[in-house]
N, C-alpha and C. Protein backbone atom coordinates (compact mmCIF):
# COMPACT_ATOMS: atom_id res chain seq x y z
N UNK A 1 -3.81 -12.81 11.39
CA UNK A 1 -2.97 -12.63 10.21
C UNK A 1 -1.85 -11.64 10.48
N UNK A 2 -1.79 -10.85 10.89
CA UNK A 2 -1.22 -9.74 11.53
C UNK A 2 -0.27 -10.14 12.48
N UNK A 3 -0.82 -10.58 13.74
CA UNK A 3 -0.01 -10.65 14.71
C UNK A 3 1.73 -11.84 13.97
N UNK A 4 2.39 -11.14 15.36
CA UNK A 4 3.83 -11.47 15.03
C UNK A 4 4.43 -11.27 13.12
N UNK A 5 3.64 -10.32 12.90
CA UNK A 5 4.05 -10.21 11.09
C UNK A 5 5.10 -8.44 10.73
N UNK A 6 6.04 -8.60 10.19
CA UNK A 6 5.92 -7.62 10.30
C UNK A 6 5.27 -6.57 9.14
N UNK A 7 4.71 -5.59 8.63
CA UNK A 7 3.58 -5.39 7.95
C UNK A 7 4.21 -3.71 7.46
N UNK A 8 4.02 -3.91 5.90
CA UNK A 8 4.48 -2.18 5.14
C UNK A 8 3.03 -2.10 4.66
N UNK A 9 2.84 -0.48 4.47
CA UNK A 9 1.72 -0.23 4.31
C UNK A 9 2.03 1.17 3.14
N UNK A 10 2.20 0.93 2.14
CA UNK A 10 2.00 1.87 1.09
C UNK A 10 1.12 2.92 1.16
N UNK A 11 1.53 4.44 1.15
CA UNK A 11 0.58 5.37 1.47
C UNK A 11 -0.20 5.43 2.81
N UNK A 12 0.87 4.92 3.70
CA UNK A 12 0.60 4.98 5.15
C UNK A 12 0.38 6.46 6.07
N UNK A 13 0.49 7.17 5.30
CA UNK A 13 0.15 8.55 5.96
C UNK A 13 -1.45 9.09 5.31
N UNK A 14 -1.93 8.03 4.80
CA UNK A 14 -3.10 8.94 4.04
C UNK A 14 -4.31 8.61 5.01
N UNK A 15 -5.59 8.49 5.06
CA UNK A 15 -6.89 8.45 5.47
C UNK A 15 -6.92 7.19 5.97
N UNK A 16 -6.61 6.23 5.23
CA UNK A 16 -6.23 4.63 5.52
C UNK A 16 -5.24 4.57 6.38
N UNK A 17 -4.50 4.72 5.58
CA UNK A 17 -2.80 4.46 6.65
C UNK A 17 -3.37 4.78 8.15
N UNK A 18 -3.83 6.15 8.54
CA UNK A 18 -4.22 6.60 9.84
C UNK A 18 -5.01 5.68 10.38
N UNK A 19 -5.76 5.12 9.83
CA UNK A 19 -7.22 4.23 10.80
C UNK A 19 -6.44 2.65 11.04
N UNK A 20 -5.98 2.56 9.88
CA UNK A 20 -4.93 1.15 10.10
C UNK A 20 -4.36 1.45 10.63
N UNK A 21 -3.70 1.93 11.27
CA UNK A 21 -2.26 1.61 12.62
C UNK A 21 -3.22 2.12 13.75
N UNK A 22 -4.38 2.84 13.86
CA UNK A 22 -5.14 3.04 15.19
C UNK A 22 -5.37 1.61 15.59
N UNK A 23 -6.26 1.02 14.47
CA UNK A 23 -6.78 -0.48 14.29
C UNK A 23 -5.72 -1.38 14.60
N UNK A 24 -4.36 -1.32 14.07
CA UNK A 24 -3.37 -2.00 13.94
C UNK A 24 -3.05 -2.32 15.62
N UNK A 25 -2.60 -1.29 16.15
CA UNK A 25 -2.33 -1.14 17.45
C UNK A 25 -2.81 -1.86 18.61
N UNK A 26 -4.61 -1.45 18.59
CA UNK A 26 -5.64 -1.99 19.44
C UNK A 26 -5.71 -3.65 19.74
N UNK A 27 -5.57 -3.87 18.03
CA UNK A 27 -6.25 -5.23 17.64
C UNK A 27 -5.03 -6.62 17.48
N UNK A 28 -3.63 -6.16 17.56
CA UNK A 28 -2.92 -7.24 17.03
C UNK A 28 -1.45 -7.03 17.32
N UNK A 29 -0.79 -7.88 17.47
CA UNK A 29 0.75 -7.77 18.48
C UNK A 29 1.51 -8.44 16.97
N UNK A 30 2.00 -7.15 16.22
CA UNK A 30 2.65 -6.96 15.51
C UNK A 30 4.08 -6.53 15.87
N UNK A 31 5.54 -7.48 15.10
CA UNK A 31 6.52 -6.97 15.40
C UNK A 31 6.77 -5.73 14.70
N UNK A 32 6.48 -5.44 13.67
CA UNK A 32 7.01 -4.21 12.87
C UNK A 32 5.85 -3.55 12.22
N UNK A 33 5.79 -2.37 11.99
CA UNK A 33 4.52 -1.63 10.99
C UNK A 33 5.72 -0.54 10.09
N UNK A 34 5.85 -0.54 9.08
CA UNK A 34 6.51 0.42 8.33
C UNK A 34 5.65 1.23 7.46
N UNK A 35 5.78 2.86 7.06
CA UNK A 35 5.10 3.57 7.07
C UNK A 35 5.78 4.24 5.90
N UNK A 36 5.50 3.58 4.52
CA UNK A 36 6.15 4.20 3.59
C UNK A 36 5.20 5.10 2.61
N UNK A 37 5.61 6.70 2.63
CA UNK A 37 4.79 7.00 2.18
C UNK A 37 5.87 8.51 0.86
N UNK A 38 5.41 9.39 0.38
CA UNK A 38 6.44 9.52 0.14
C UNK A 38 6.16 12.03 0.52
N UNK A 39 5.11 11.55 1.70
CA UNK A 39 5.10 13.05 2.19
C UNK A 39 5.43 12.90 3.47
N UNK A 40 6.80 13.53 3.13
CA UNK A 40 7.41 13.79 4.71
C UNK A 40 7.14 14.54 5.90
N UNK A 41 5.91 15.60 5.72
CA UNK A 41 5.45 16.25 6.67
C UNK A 41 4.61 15.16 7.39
N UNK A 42 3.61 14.51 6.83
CA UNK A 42 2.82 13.48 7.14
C UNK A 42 3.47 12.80 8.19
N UNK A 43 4.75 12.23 7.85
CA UNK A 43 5.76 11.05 8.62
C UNK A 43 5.64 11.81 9.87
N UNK A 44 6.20 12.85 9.64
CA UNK A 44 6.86 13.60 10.90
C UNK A 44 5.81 13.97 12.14
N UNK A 45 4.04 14.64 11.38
CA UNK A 45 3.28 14.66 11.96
C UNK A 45 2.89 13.16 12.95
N UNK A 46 2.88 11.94 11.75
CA UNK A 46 2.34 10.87 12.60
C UNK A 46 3.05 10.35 13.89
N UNK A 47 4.49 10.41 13.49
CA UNK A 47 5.85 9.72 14.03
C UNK A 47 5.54 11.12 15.57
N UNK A 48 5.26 12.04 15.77
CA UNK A 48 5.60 12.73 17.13
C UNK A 48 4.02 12.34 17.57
N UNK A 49 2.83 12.38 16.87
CA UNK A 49 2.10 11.77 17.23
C UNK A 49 1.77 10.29 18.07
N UNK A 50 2.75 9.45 17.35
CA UNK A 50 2.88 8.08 18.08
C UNK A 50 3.96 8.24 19.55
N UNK A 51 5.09 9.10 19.38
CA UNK A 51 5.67 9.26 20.27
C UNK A 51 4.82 9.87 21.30
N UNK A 52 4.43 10.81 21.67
CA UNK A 52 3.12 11.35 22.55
C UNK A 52 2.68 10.05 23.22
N UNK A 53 2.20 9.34 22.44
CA UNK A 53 0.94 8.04 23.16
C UNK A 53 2.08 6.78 23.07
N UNK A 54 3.63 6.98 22.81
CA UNK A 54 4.63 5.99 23.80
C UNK A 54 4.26 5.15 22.78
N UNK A 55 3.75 4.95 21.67
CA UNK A 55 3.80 3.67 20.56
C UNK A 55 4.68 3.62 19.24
N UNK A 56 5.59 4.66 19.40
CA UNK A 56 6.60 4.64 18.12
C UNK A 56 7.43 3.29 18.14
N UNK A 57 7.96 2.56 19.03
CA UNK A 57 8.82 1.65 19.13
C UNK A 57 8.85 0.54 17.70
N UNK A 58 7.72 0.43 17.78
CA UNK A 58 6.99 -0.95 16.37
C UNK A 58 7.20 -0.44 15.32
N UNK A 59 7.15 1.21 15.14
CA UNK A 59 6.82 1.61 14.08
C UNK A 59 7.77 2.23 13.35
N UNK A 60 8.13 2.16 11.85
CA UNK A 60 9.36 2.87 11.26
C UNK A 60 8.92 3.57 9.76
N UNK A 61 9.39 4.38 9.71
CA UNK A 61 9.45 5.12 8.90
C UNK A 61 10.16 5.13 7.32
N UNK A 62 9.60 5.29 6.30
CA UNK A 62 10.03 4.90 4.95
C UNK A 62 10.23 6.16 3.94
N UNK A 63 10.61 6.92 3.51
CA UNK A 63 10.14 7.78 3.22
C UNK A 63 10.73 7.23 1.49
N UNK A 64 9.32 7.50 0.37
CA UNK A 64 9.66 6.81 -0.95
C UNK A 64 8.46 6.97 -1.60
N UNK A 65 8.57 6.64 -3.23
CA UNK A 65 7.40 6.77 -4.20
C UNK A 65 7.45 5.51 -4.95
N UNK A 66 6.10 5.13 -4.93
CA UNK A 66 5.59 4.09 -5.50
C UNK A 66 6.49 3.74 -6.99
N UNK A 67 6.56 4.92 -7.50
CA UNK A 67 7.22 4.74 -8.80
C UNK A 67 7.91 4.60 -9.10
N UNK A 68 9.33 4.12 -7.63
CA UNK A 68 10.25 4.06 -7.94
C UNK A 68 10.77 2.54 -7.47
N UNK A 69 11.03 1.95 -8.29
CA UNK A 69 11.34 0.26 -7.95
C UNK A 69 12.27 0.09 -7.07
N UNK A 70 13.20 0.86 -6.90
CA UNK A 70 14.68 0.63 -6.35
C UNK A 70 14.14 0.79 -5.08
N UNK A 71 13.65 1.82 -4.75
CA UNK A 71 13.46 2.25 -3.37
C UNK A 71 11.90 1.14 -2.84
N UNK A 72 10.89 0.77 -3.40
CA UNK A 72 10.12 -0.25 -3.04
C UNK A 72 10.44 -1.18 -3.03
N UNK A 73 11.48 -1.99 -3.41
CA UNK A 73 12.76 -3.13 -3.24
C UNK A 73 12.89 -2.77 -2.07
N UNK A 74 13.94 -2.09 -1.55
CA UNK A 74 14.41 -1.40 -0.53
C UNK A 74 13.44 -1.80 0.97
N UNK A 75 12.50 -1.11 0.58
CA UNK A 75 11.80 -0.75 1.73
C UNK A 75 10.93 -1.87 2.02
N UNK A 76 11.04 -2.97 0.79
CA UNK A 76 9.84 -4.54 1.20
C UNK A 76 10.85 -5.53 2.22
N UNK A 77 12.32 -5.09 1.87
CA UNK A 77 13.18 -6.28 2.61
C UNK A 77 12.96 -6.97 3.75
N UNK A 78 12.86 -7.65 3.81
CA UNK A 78 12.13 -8.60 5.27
C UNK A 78 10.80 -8.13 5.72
N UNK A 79 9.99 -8.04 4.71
CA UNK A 79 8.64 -7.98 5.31
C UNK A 79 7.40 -8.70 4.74
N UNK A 80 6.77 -9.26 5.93
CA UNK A 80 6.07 -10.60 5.96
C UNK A 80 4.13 -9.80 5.16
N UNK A 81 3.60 -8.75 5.29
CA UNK A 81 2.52 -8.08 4.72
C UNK A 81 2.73 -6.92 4.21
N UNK A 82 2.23 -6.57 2.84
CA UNK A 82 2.64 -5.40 2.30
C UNK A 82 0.81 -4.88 2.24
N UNK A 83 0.18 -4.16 2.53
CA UNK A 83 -1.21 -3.30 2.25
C UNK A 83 -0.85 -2.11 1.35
N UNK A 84 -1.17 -2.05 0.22
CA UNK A 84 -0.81 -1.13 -0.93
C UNK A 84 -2.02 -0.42 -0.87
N UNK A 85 -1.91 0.92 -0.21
CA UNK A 85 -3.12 1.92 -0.21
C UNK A 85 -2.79 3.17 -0.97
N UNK A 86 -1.61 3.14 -1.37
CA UNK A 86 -0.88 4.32 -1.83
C UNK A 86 -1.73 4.43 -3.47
N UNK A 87 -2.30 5.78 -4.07
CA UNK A 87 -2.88 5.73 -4.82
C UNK A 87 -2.95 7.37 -5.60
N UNK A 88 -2.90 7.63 -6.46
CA UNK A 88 -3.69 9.17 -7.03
C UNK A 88 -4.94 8.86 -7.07
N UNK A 89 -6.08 9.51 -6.55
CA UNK A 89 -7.58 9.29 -6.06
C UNK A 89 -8.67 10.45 -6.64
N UNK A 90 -8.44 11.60 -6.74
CA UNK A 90 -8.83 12.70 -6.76
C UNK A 90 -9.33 12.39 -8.90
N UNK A 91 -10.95 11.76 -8.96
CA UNK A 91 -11.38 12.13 -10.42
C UNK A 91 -11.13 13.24 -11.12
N UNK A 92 -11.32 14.05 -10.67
CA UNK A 92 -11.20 15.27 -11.68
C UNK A 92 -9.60 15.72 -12.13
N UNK A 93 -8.51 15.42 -11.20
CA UNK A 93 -7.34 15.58 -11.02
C UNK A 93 -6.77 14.71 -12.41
N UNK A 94 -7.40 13.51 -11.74
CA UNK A 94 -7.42 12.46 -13.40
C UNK A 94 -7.17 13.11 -14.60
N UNK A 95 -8.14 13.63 -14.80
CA UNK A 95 -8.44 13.94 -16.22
C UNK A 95 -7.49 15.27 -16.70
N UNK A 96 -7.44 15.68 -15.66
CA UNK A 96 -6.26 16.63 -16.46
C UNK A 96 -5.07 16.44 -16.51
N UNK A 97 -4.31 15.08 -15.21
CA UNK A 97 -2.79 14.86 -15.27
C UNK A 97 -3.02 12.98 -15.60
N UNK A 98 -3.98 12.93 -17.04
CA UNK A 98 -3.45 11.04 -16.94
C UNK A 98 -2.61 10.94 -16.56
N UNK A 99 -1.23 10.86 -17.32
CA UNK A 99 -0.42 9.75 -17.19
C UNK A 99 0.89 9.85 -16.11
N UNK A 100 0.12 10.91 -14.80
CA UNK A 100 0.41 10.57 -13.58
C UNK A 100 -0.65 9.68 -13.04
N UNK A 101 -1.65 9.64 -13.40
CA UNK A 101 -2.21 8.78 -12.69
C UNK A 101 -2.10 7.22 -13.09
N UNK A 102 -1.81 7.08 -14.81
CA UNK A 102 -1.27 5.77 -14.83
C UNK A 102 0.24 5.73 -14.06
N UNK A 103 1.16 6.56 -13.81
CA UNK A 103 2.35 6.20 -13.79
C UNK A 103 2.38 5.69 -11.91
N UNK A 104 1.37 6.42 -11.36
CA UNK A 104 1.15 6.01 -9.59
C UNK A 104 0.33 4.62 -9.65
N UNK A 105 -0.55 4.98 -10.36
CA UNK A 105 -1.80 3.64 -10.06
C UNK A 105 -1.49 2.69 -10.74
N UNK A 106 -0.85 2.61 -12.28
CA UNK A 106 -0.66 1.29 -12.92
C UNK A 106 1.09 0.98 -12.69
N UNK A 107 1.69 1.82 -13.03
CA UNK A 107 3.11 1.40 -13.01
C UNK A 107 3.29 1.21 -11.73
N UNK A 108 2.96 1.51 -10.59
CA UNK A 108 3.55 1.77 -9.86
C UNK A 108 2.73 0.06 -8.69
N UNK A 109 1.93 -0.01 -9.05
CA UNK A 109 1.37 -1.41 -8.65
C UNK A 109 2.40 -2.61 -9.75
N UNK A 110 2.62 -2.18 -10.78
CA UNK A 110 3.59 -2.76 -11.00
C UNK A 110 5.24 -3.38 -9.97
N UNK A 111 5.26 -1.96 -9.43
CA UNK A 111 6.52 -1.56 -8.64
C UNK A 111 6.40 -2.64 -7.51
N UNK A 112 5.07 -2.39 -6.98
CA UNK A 112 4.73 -3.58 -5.87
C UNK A 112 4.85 -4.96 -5.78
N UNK A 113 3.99 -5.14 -7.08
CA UNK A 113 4.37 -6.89 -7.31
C UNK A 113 5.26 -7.22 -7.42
N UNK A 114 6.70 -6.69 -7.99
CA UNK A 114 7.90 -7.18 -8.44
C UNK A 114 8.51 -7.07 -7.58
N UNK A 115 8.42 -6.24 -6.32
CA UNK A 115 9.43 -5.86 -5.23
C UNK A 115 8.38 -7.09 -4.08
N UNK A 116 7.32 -6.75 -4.16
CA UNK A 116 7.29 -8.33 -3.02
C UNK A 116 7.67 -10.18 -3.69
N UNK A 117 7.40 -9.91 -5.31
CA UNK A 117 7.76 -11.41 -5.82
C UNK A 117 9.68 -11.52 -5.09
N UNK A 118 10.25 -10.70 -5.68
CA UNK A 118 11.44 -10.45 -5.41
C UNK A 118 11.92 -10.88 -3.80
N UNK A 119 10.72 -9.76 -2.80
CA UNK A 119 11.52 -10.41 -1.51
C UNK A 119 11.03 -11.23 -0.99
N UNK A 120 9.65 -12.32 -1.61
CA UNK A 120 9.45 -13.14 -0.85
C UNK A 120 8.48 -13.13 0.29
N UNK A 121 7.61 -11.83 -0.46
CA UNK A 121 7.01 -11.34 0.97
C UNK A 121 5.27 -12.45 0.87
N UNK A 122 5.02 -12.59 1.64
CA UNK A 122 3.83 -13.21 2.06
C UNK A 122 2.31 -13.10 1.64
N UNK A 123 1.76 -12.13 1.87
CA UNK A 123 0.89 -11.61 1.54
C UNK A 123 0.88 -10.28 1.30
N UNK A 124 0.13 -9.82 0.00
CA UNK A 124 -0.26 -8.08 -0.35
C UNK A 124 -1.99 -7.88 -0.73
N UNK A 125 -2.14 -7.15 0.12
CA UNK A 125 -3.69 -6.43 0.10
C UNK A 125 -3.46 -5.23 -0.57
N UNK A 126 -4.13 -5.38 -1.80
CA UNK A 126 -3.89 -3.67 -2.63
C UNK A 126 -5.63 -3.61 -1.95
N UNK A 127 -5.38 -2.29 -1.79
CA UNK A 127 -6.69 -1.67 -1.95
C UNK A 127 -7.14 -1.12 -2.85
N UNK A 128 -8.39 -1.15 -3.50
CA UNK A 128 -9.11 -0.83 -4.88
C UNK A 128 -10.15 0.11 -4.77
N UNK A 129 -11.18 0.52 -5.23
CA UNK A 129 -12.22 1.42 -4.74
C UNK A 129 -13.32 0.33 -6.26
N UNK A 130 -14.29 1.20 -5.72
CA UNK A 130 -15.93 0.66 -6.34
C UNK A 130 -15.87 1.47 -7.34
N UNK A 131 -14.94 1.96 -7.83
CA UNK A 131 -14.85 3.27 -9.44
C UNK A 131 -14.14 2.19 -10.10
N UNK A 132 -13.90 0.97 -9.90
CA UNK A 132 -13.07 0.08 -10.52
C UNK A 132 -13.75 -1.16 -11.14
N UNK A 133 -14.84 -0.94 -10.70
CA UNK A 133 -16.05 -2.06 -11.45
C UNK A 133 -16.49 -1.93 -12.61
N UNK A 134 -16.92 -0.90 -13.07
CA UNK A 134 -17.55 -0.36 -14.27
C UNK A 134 -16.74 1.16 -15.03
N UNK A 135 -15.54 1.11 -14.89
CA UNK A 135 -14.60 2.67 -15.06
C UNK A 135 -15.44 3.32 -16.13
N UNK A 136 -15.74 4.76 -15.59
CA UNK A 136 -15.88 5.47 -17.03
C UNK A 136 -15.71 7.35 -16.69
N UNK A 137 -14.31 6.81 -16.15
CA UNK A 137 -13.18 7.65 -15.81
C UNK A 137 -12.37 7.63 -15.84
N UNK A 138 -10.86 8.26 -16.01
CA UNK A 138 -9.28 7.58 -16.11
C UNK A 138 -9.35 7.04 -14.59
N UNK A 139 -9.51 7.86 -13.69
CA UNK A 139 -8.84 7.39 -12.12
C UNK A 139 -9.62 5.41 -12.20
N UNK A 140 -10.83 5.64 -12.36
CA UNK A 140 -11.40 3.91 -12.17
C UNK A 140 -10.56 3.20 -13.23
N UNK A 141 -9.97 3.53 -14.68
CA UNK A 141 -9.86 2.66 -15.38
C UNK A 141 -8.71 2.31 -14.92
N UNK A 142 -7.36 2.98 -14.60
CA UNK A 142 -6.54 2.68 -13.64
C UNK A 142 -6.27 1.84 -12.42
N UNK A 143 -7.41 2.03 -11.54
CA UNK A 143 -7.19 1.40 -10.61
C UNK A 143 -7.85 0.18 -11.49
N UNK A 144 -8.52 -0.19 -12.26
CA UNK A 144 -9.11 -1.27 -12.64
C UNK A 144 -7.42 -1.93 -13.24
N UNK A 145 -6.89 -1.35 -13.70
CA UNK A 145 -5.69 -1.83 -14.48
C UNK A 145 -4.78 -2.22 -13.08
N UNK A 146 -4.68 -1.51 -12.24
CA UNK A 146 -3.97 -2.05 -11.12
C UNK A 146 -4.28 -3.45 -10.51
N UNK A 147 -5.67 -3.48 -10.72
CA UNK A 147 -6.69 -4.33 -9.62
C UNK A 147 -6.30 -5.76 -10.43
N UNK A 148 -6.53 -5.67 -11.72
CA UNK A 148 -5.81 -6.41 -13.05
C UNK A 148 -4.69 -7.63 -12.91
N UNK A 149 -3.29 -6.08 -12.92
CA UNK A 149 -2.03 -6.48 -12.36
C UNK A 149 -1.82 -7.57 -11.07
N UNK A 150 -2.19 -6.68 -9.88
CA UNK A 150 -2.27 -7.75 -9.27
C UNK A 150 -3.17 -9.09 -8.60
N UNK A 151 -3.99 -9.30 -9.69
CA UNK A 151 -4.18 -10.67 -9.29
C UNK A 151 -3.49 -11.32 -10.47
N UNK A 152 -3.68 -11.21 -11.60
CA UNK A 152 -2.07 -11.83 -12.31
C UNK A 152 -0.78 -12.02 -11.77
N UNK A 153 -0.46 -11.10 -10.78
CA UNK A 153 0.52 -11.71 -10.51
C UNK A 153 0.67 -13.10 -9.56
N UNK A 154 -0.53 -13.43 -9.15
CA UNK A 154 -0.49 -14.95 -8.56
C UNK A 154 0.20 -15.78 -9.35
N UNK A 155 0.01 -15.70 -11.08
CA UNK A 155 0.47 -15.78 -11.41
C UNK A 155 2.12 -16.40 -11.71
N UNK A 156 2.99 -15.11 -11.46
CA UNK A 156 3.81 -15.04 -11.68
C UNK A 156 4.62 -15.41 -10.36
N UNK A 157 4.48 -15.38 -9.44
CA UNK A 157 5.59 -15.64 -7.94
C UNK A 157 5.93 -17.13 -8.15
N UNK A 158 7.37 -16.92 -8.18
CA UNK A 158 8.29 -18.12 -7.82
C UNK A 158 6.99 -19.40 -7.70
N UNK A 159 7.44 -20.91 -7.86
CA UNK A 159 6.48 -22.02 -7.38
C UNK A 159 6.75 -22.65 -5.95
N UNK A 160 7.87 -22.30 -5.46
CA UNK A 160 7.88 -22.51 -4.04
C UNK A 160 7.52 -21.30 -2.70
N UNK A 161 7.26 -20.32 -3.61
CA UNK A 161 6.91 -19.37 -2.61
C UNK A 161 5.03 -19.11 -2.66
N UNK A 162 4.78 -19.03 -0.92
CA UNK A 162 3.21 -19.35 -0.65
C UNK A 162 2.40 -17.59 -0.97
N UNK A 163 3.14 -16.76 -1.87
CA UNK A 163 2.76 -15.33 -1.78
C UNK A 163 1.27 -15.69 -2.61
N UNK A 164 0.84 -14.60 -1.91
CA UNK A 164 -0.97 -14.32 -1.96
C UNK A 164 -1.56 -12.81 -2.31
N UNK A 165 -1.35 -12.71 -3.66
CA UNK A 165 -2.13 -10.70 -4.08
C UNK A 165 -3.43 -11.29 -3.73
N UNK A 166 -3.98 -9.82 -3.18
CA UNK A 166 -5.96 -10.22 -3.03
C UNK A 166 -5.64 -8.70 -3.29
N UNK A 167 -7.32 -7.86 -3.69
CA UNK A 167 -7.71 -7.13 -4.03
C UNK A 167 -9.02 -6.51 -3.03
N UNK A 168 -9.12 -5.32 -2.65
CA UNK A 168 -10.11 -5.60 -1.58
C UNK A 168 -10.28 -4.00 -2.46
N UNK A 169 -12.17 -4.28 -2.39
CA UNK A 169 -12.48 -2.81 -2.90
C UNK A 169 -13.31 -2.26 -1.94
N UNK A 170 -13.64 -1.19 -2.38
CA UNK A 170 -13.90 -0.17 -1.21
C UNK A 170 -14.60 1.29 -1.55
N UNK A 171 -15.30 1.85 -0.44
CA UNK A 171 -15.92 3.19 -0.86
C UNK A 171 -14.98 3.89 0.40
N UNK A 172 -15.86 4.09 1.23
CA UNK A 172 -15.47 4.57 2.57
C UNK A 172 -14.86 3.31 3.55
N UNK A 173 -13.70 3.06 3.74
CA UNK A 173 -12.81 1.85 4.53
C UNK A 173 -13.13 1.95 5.88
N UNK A 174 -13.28 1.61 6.66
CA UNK A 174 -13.18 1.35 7.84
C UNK A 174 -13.19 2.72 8.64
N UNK A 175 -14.59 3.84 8.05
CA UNK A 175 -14.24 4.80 8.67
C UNK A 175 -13.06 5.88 8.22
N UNK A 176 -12.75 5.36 7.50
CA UNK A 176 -11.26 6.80 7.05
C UNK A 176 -11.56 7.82 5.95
């Protein structure tokens, strides 16, 4: 699925982002990996990191927030997989700043669907967590509202275009 694709990864500097491009690397001959995240120390750490081990070439750098449509437009343009890992995560954080956490986790999965319906992009893997099955927390009811969004949007994409939201949930991912 991967190979020859080129592939954005929302919240690519976080716990995920890191194990996916280790994984990414090993496993699959990808033309592009873009790394949009919107903490620039992160970038900078990963980006001299990849340079070190001679694998920056594939890889580019995004620097942007979920919440902002213009710039997730922007940054989907010609790209064939979008993995939406980008998230506010932290329960307790929840409860004292809702409606940042709706404005990252629901609006901002919003931001996603409309910027890949828009460019046409191929496939999007949001990632979800297991607090999204039964919410009885803001952070789960959120991501449940995200998880929501995009499979509705199958929905909604153009009728000639083959785009595919899936939802993949999760505790501990692949080790990260």
């Amino acid at each position: 699925m991967f190979n020859n694709s080129k592939i954005l990864i929302t919240g690519g500097t976080g716990s995920f982002g890191k194990k996916f491009l280790e994984m990414t690397f090993k496993k699959f001959k990808f033309k592009k990996l873009i790394i949009f995240s919107r903490d620039e120390m992160k970038q900078f750490l990963m980006k001299k990191k990849l340079e070190k081990m001679k694998l920056i070439k594939k890889v580019r750098f995004f620097i942007g927030d979920i919440r902002d449509f213009d710039r997730v437009k922007l940054a989907f343009s010609d790209v064939n997989i979008v993995i939406h890992a980008a998230a506010l995560k932290i329960v307790d954080t929840a409860e004292y700043n809702p409606i940042e956490f709706v404005k990252t986790n629901i609006y901002g999965a919003e931001n996603i669907s409309k910027a890949c319906i828009e460019n046409n992009v191929e496939k999007v893997i949001a990632l979800s967590t297991d607090k999204a099955v039964n919410p009885v927390n803001l952070y789960g009811a959120t991501k449940l509202a995200s998880d929501k969004l995009f499979i509705a949007s199958n929905n909604l994409k153009r009728k000639q275009s083959n785009l595919k939201f899936s939802v993949v949930r999760y505790g501990n991912v692949v080790s990260s």
